[in-house]
Protein backbone atom coordinates (compact mmCIF):
# COMPACT_ATOMS: atom_id res chain seq x y z
CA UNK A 1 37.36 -19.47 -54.56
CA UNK A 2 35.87 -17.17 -56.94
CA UNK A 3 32.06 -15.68 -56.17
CA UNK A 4 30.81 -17.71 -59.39
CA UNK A 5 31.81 -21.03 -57.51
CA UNK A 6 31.24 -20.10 -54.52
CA UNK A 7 27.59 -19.21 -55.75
CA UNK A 8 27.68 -23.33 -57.34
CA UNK A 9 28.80 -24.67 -54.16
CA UNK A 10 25.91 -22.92 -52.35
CA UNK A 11 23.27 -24.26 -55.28
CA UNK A 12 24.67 -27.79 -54.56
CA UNK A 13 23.63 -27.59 -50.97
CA UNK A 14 20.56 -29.70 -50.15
CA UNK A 15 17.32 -27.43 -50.10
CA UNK A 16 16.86 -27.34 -45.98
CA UNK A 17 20.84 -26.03 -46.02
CA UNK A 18 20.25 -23.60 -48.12
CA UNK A 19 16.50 -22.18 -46.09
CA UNK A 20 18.96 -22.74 -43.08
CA UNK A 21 20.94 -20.13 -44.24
CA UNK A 22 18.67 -17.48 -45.37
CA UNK A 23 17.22 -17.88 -41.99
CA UNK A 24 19.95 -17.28 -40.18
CA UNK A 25 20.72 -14.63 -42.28
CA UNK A 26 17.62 -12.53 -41.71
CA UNK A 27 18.11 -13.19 -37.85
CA UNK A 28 21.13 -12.20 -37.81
CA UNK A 29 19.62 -8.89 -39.64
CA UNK A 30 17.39 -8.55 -37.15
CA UNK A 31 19.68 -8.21 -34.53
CA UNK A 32 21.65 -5.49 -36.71
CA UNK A 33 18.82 -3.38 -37.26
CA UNK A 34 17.16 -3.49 -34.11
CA UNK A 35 19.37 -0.92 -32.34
CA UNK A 36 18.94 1.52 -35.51
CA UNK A 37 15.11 1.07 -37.07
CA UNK A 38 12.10 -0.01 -35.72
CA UNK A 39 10.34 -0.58 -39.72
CA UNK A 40 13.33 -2.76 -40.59
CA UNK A 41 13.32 -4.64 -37.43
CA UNK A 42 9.76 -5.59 -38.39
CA UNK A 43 10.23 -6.11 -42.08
CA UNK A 44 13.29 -8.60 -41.03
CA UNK A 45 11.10 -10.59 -37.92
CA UNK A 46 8.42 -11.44 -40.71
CA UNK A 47 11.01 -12.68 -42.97
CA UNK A 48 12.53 -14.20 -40.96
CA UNK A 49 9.09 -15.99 -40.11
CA UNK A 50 8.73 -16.81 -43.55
CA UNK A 51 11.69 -18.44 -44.23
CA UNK A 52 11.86 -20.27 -41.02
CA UNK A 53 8.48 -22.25 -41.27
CA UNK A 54 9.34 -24.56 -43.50
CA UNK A 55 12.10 -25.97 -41.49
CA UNK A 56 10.31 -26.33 -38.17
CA UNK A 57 10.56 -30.02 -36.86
CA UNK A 58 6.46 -30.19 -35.60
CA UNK A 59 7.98 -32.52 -32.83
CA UNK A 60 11.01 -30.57 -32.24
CA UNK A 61 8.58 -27.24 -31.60
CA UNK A 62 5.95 -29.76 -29.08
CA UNK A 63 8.83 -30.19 -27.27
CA UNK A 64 9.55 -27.07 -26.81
CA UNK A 65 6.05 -25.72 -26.53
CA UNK A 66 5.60 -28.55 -23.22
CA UNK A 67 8.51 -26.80 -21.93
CA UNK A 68 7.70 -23.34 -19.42
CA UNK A 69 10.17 -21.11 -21.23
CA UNK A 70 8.74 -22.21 -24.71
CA UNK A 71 4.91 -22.54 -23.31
CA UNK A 72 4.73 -19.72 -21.05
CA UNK A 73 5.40 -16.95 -24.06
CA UNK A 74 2.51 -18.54 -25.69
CA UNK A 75 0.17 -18.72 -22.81
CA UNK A 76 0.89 -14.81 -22.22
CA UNK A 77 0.00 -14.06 -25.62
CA UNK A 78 -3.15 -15.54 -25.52
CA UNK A 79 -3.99 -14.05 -22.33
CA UNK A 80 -3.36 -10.73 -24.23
CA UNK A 81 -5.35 -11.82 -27.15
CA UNK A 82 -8.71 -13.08 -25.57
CA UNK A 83 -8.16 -9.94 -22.74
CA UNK A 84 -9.78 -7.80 -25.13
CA UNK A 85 -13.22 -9.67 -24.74
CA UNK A 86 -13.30 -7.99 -21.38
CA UNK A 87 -12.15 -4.35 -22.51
CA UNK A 88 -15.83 -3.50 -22.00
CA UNK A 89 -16.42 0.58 -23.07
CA UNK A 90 -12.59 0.37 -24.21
CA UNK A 91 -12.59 1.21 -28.38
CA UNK A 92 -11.78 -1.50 -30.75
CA UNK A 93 -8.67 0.50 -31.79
CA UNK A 94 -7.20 0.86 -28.32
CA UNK A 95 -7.88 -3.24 -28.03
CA UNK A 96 -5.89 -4.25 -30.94
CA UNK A 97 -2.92 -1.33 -29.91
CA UNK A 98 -2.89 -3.52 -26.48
CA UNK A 99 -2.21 -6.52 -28.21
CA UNK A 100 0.24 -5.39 -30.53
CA UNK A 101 2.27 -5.14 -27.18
CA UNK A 102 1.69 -9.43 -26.79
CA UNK A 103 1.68 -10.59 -30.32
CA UNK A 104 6.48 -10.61 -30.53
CA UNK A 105 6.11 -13.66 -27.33
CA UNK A 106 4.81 -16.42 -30.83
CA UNK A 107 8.32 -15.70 -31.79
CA UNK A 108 10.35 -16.72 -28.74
CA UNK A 109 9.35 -20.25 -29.40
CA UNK A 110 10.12 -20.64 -32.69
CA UNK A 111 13.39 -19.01 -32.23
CA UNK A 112 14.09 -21.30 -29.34
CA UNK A 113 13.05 -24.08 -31.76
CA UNK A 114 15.06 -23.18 -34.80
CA UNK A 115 18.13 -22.61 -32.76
CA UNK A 116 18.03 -25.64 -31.15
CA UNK A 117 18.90 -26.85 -34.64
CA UNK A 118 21.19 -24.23 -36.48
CA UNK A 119 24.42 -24.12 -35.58
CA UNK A 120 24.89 -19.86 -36.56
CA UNK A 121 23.56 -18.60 -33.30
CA UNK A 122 26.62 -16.91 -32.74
CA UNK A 123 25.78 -15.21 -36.07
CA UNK A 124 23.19 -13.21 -33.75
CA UNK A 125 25.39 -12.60 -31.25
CA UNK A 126 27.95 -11.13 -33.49
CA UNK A 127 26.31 -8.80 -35.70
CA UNK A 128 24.24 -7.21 -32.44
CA UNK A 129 27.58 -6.39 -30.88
CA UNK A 130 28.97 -5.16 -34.12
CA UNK A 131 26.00 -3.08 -35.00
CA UNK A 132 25.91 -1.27 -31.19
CA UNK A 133 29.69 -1.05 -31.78
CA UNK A 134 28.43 1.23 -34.99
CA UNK A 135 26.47 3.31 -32.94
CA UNK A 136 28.79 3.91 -29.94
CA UNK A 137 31.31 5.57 -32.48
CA UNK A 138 28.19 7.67 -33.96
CA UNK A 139 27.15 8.62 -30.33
CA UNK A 140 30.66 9.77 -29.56
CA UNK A 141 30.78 11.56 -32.71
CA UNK A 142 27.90 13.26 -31.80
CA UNK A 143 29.00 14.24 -28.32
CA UNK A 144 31.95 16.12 -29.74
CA UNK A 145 31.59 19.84 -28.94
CA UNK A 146 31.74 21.53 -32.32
CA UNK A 147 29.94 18.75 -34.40
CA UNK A 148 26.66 20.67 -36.72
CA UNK A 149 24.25 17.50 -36.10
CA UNK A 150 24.15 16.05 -32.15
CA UNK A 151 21.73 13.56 -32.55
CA UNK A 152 18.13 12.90 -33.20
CA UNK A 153 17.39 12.91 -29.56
CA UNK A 154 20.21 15.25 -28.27
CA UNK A 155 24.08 14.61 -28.02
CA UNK A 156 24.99 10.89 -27.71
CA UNK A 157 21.82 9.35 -28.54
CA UNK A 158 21.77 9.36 -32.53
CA UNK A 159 18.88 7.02 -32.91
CA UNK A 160 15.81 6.28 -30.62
CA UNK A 161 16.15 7.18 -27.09
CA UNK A 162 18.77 7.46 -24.16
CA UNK A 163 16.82 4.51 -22.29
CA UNK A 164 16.74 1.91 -25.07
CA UNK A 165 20.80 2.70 -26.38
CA UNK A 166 21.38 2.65 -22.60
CA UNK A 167 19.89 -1.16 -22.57
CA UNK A 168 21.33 -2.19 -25.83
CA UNK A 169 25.38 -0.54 -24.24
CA UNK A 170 24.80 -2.75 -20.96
CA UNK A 171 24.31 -6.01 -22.69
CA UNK A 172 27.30 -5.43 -24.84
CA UNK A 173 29.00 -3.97 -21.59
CA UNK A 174 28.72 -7.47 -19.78
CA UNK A 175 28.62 -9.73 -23.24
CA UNK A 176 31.92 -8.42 -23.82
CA UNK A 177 33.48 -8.23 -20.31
CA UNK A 178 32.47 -12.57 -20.32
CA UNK A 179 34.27 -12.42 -23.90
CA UNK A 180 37.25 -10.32 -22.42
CA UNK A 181 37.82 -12.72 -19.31
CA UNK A 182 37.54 -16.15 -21.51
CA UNK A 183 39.95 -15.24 -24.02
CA UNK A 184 42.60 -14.04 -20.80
CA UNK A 185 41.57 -17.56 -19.15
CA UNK A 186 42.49 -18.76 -23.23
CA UNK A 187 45.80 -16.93 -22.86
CA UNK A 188 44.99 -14.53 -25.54
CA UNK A 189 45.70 -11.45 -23.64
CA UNK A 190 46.05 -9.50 -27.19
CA UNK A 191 42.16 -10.51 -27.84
CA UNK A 192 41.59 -9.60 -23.99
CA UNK A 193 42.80 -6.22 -23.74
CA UNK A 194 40.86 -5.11 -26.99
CA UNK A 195 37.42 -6.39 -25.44
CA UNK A 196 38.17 -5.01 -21.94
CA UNK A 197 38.71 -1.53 -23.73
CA UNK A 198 35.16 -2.06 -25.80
CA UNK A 199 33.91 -2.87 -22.42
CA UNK A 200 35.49 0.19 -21.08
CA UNK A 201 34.17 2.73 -23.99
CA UNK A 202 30.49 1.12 -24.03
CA UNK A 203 30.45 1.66 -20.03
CA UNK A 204 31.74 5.37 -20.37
CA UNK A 205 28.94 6.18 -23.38
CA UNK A 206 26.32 5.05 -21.04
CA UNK A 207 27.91 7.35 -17.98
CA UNK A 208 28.75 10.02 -20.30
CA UNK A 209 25.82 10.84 -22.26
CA UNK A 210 24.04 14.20 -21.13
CA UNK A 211 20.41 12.25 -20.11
CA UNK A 212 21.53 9.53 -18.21
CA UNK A 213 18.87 6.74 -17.89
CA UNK A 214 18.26 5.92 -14.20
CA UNK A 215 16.91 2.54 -14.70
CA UNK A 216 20.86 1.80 -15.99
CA UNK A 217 21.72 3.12 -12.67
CA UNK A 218 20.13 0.47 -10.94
CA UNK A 219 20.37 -2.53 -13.51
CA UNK A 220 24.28 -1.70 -13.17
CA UNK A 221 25.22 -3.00 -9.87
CA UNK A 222 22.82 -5.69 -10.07
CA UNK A 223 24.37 -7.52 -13.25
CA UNK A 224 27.67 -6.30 -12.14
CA UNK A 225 27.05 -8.71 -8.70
CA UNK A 226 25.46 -11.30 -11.27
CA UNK A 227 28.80 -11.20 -13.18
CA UNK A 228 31.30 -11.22 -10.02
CA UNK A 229 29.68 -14.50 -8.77
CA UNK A 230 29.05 -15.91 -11.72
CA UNK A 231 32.65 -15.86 -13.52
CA UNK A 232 34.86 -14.87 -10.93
CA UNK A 233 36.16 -17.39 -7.44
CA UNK A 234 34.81 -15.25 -4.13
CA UNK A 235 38.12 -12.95 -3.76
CA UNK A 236 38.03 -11.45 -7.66
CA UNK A 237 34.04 -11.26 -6.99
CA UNK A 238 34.73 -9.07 -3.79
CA UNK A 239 37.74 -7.14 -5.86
CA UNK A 240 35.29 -6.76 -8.96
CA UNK A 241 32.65 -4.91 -6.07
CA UNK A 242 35.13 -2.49 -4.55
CA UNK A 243 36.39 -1.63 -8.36
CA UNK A 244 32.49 -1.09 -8.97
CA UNK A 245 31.98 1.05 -5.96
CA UNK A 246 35.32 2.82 -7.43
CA UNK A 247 33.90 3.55 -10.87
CA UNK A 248 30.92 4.90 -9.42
CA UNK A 249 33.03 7.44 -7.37
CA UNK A 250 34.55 8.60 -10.57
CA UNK A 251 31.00 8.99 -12.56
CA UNK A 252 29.87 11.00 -9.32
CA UNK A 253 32.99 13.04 -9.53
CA UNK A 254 33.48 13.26 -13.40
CA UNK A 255 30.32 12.74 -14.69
CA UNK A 256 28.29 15.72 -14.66
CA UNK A 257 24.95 14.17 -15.88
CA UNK A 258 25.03 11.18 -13.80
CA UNK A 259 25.59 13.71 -10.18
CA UNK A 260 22.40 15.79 -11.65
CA UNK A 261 20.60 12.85 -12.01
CA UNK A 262 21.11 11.60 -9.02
CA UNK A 263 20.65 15.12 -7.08
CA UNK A 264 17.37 15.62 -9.51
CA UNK A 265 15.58 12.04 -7.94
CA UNK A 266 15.71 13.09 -4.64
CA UNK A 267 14.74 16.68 -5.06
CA UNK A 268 11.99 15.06 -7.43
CA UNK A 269 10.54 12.93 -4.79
CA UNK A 270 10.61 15.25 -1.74
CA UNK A 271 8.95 17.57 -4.39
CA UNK A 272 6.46 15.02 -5.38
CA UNK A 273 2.36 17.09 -5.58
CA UNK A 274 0.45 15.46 -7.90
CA UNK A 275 -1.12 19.09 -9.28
CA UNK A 276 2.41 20.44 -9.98
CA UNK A 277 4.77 20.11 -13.14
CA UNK A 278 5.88 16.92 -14.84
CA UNK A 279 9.01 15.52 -13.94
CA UNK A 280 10.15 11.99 -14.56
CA UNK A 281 10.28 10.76 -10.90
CA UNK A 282 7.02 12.71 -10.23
CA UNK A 283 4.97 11.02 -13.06
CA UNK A 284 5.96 7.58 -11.93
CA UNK A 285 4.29 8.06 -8.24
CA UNK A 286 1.55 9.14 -9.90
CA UNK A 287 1.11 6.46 -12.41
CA UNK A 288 2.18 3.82 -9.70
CA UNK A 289 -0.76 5.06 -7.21
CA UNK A 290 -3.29 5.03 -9.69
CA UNK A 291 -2.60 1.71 -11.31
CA UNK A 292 -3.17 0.58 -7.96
CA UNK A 293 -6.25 1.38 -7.24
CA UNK A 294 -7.05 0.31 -11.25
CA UNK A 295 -5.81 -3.09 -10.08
CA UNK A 296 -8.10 -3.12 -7.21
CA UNK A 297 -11.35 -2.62 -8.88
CA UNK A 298 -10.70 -5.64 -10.97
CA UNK A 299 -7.90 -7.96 -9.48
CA UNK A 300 -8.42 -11.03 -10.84
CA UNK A 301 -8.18 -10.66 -14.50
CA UNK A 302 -8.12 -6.94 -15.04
CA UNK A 303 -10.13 -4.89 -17.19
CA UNK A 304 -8.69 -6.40 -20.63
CA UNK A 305 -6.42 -5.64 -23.28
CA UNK A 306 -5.64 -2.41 -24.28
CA UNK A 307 -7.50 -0.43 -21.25
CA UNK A 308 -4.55 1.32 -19.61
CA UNK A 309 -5.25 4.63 -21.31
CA UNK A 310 -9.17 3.84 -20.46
CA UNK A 311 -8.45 3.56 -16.64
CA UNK A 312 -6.29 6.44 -16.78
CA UNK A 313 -9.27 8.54 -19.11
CA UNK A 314 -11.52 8.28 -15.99
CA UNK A 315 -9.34 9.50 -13.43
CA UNK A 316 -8.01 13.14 -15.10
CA UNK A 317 -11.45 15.48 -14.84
CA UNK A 318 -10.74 18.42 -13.07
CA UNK A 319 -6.89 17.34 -12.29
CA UNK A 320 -4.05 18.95 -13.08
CA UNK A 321 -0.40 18.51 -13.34
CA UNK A 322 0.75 15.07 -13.55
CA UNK A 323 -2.87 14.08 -12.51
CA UNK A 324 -4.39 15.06 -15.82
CA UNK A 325 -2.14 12.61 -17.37
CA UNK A 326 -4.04 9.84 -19.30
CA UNK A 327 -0.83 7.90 -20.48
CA UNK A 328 -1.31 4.63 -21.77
CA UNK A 329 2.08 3.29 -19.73
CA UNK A 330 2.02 2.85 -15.80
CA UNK A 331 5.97 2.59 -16.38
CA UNK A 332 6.00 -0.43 -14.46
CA UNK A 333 5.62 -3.83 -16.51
CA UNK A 334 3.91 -6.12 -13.80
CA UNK A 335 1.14 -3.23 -12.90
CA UNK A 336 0.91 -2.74 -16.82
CA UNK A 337 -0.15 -6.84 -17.50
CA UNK A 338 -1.94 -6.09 -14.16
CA UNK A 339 -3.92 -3.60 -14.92
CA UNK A 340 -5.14 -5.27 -18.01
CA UNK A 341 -5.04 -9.15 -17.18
CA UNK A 342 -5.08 -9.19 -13.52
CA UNK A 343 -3.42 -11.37 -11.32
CA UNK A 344 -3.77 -14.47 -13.75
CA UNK A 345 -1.66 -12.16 -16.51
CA UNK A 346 0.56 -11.36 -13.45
CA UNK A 347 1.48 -14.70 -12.24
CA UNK A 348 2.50 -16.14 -16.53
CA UNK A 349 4.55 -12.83 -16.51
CA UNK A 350 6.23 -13.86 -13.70
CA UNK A 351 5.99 -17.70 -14.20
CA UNK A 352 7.64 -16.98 -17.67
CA UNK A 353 10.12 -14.61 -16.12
CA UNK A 354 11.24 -17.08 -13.46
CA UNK A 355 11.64 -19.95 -16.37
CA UNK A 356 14.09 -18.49 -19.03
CA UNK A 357 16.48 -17.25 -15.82
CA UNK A 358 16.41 -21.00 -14.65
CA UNK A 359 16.68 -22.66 -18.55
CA UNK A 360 20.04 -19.72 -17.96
CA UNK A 361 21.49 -20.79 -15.00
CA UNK A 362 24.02 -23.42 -16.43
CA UNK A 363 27.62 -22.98 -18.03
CA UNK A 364 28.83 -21.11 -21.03
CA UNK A 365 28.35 -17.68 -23.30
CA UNK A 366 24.87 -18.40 -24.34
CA UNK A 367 23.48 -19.04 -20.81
CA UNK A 368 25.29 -15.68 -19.78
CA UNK A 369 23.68 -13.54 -22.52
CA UNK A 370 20.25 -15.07 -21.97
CA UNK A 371 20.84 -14.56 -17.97
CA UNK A 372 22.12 -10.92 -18.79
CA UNK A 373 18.99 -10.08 -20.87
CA UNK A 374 16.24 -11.22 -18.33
CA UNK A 375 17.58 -10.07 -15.36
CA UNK A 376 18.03 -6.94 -17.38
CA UNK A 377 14.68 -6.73 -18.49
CA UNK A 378 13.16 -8.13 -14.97
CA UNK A 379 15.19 -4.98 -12.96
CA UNK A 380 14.40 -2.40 -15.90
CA UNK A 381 10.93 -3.36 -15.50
CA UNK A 382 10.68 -2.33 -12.22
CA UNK A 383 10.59 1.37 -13.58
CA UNK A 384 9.51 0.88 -16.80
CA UNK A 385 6.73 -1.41 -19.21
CA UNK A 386 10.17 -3.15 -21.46
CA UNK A 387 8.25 -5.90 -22.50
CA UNK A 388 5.79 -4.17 -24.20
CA UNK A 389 8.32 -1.30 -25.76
CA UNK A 390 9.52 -1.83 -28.86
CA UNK A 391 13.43 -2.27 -28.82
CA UNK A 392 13.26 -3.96 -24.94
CA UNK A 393 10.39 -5.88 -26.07
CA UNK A 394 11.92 -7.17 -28.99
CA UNK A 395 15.72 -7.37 -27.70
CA UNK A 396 14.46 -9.95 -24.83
CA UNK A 397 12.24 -12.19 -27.44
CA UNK A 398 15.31 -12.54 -29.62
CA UNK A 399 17.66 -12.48 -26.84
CA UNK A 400 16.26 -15.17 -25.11
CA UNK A 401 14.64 -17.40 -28.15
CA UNK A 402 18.34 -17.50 -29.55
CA UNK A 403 20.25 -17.91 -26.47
CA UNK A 404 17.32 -20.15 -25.31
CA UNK A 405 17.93 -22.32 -28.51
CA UNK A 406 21.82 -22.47 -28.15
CA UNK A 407 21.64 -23.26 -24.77
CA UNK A 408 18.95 -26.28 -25.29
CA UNK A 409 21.25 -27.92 -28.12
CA UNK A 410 24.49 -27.63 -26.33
CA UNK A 411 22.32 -29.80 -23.40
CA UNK A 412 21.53 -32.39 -26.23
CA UNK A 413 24.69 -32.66 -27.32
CA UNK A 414 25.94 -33.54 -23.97
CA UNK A 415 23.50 -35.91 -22.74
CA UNK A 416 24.04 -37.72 -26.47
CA UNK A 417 27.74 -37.32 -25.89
CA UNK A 418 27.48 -39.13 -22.17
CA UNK A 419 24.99 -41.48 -23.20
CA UNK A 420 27.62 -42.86 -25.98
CA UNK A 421 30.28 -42.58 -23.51
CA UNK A 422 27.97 -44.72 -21.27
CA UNK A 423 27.07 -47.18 -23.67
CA UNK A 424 28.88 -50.87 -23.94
């Protein structure tokens, strides 16, 4: 068909078609540029928002709102928006940078809500693989000894940072290895073998690179253990665990950056003084202890939005070292919503937490991705504040809202299909 007809046969859609798809269009954009630029990724979310508001069913989005992985998101962000009543002696502009960290959780809802309608989730899917695919072959290209330009933040890591392409590389990593092992189970061994080797080359990047992130050291062997038992019967489970205890022999043998990484924690905590040089290890103690004692002074709902860097203010006169730090990022999400909101913020984090890895515990690719993403972002945040960094932040709202949304209309469809099949 030529593009003039096509371009009539899209005019001739009904109006709601046609929003449909310039909605899915700009989430699917989102997901493209959200590995690359953070000012796109923004430009595209609003967009998005724009052209997705007149096609919200009001009773569709109740439901979902009544539902904990729809309600919770909102609940959390309005936690984070009246928490800055209570940022007594905390500046107005510090307040409003808190909330910027709770204002993407508005979006998981709607994205739940208009994917529980369109059919082009997969769209989503698709162009986040394709656009990490882009910039493994960029990091390798930049990891080639020789090469003038070795990335923005050092060789392999051509955009952003070594912790947030490490994230985006493990999704794809298990998102592909679930794609690899359906189409083998679809006899398309052809199809198979090309995703195991994608697999293969996104797991080697994230080994490979000279900065190795140690968060993916640990999230890993958990979603490796989360994939065994979740696609595999017990035997290929145990065989995926000994071939995972095998690949980490190799990194520690051929992996230079992964053994100094490894060699560096340890030295890092038996090194640990508080008044003595920054290291990565070091300033996490330190963070950790004090946001304890932060929480402490105010326990039950914190000392409001956008205090971390307050709390921290106080404690550096006269330190030193790491103890001089006034960061603005306990690197720990629960002590971060902590710190500000108490244990009230504490218990929706984890309430809303809990709730999208049950709404993910069924059947099927979209259930995996969304299970993939918050156990990701649940382990990562162990170490570090993802929900409230920018690519993590944003990679679980639109990981989950879409996954979320696929997941909730394949359950439709089946309890419409079964009622029919029930029916006289």
């Amino acid at each position: 068909m030529t593009a003039s007809g096509d371009h009539a046969r899209l005019l001739s859609w009904p109006t709601r078609d046609r929003h449909m798809l310039i909605a899915d269009i700009l989430a699917t954009g989102v997901a493209v540029a959200l590995p690359w630029s953070t000012s796109v990724t923004e430009i595209l979310v609003w967009l998005w928002l724009i052209a997705a508001v007149p096609l919200f069913d009001p009773a569709a989005l109740r439901r979902v709102l009544k539902t904990p992985a729809g309600g919770l998101p909102i609940l959390f962000l309005l936690l984070g928006l009246i928490g800055m009543l209570w940022a007594f002696g905390v500046p107005m502009k510090e307040r409003l940078d808190g909330f910027k960290s709770f204002y993407k959780f508005l979006f998981i809802p709607l994205l739940i809500a208009h994917f529980l309608t369109s059919k082009r989730g997969t769209w989503v899917l698709t162009g986040y693989l394709v656009s990490c695919g882009a910039l493994l072959v960029l990091s390798v290209l930049t990891l080639i000894p020789g090469v003038p330009w070795q990335g923005r933040h050092g060789p392999g890591v051509p955009v952003r940072d070594y912790i947030a392409q490490s994230g985006e590389f493990i999704v794809c990593v298990f998102v592909l290895a679930a794609l690899a092992l359906d189409a083998l189970k679809s006899r398309r061994p052809a199809w198979a073998i090309l995703l195991l080797v994608l697999t293969l080359l996104f797991l080697a990047n994230i080994l490979a690179i000279p900065l190795v992130s140690r968060t993916s050291l640990v999230v890993l062997p958990v979603l490796l253990l989360l994939f065994g038992f979740r696609w595999l019967p017990r035997k290929g489970a145990i065989a995926l665990v000994l071939c995972g205890f095998v690949v980490a022999g190799l990194a520690w043998s051929f992996s230079l950056s992964v053994r100094e990484n490894v060699t560096s924690l340890i030295s890092e905590v038996r090194n640990y003084n508080p008044q003595g040089g920054r290291t990565r290890v070091g300033e996490r103690i330190e963070f950790w202890k004090k946001s304890i004692g932060f929480i402490a002074d105010s326990p039950v709902v914190g000392h409001g939005t956008g205090s971390i860097r307050d709390q921290f203010r106080q404690t550096v006169a006269n330190q030193t070292g790491m103890a001089a730090l006034a960061s603005s990022n306990p690197h720990n999400q629960t002590l971060a919503v902590a710190i500000q909101l108490g244990l009230v913020g504490t218990v929706v984090l984890w309430a809303m937490w809990i709730a999208h890895l049950l709404l993910f515990r069924g059947e099927g690719l979209a259930a995996w991705v969304g299970l993939v993403i918050v156990t990701q972002n649940v382990v990562g945040s162990l170490f570090n504040s993802h929900l409230f960094d920018f690519t993590q932040g944003w990679g679980y709202v639109m990981g989950v809202g879409v996954a979320a949304g696929m997941v909730l209309q394949l359950t439709a469809q089946r309890q419409a299909t079964s009622g029919r099949d029930a029916s006289p």
